[in-house]
Protein backbone atom coordinates (compact mmCIF):
# COMPACT_ATOMS: atom_id res chain seq x y z
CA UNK A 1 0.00 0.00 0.00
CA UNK A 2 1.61 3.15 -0.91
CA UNK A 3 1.86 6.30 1.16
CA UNK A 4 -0.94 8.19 -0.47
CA UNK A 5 -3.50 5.17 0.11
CA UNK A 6 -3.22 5.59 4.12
CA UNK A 7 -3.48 9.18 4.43
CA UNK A 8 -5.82 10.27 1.61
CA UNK A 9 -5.50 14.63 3.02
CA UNK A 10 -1.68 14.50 1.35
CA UNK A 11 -2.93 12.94 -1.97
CA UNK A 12 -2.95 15.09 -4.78
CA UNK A 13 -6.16 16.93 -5.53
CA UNK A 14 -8.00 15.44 -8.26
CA UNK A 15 -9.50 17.14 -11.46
CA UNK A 16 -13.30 17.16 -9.96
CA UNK A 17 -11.51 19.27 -7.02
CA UNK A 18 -9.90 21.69 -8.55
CA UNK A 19 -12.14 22.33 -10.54
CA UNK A 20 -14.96 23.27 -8.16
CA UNK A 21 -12.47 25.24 -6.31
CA UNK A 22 -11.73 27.38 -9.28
CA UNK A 23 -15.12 28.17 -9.96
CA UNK A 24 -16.05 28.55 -5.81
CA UNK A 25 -13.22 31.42 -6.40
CA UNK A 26 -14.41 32.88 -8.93
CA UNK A 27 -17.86 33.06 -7.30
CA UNK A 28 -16.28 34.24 -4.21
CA UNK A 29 -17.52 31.56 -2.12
CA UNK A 30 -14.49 29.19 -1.29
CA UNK A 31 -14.80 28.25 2.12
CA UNK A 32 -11.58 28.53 4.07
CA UNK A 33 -11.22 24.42 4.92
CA UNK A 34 -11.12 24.19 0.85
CA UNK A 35 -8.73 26.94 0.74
CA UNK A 36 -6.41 25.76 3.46
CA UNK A 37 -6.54 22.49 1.14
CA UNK A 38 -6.03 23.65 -2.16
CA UNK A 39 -2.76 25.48 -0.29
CA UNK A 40 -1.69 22.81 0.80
CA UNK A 41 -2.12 19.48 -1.65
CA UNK A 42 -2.91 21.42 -4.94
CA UNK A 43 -0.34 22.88 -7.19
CA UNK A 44 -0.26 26.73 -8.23
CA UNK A 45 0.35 25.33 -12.19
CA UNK A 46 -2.40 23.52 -12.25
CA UNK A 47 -5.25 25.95 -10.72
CA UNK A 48 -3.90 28.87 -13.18
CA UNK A 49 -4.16 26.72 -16.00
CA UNK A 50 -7.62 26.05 -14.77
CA UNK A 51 -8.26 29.47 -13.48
CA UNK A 52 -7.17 31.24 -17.42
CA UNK A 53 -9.40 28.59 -19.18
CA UNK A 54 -12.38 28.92 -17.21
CA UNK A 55 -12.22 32.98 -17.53
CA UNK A 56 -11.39 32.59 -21.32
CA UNK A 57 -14.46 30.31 -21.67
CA UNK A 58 -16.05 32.72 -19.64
CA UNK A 59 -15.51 35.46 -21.71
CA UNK A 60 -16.14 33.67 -25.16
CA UNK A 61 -19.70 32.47 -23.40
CA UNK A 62 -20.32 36.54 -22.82
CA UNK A 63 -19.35 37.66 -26.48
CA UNK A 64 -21.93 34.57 -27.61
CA UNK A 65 -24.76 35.81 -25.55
CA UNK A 66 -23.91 39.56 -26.69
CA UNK A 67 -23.96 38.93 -30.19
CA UNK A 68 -26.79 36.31 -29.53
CA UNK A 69 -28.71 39.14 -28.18
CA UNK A 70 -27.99 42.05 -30.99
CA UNK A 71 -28.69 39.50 -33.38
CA UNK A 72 -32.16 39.19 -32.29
CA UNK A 73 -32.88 42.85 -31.62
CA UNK A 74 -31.32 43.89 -34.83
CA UNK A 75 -33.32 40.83 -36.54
């Protein structure tokens, strides 16, 4: 049984995760025990990979919905 199998806090976070704690962040509603966890089993690389992807899909969802919208009032 390896190390990571007996104390399952010092495994790394998984994709499911991280993922909910990027988007609790960028709701502003990441509660300080999942903080205090991403600090101290996640890596920075991988949440600001996450963190630019889900703000450039962010912002491509926006510009869809805008042009969405002026397409239909303009019809």
């Amino acid at each position: 049984m390896s190390n990571q199998d007996k104390n399952p806090e010092q495994s790394p976070l998984t994709l499911r995760e991280m993922l909910q704690s990027v988007l609790a962040a960028a709701l502003g509603v990441q509660s300080g025990k999942n903080r205090s966890r991403d600090f101290s089993r996640g890596k920075p690389s991988h949440f600001i990979l996450l963190g630019v992807f889900f703000t450039a899909l962010f912002v491509v969802v926006l510009l869809g919905a805008v042009k969405l919208i002026l397409h239909l009032a303009t019809g």
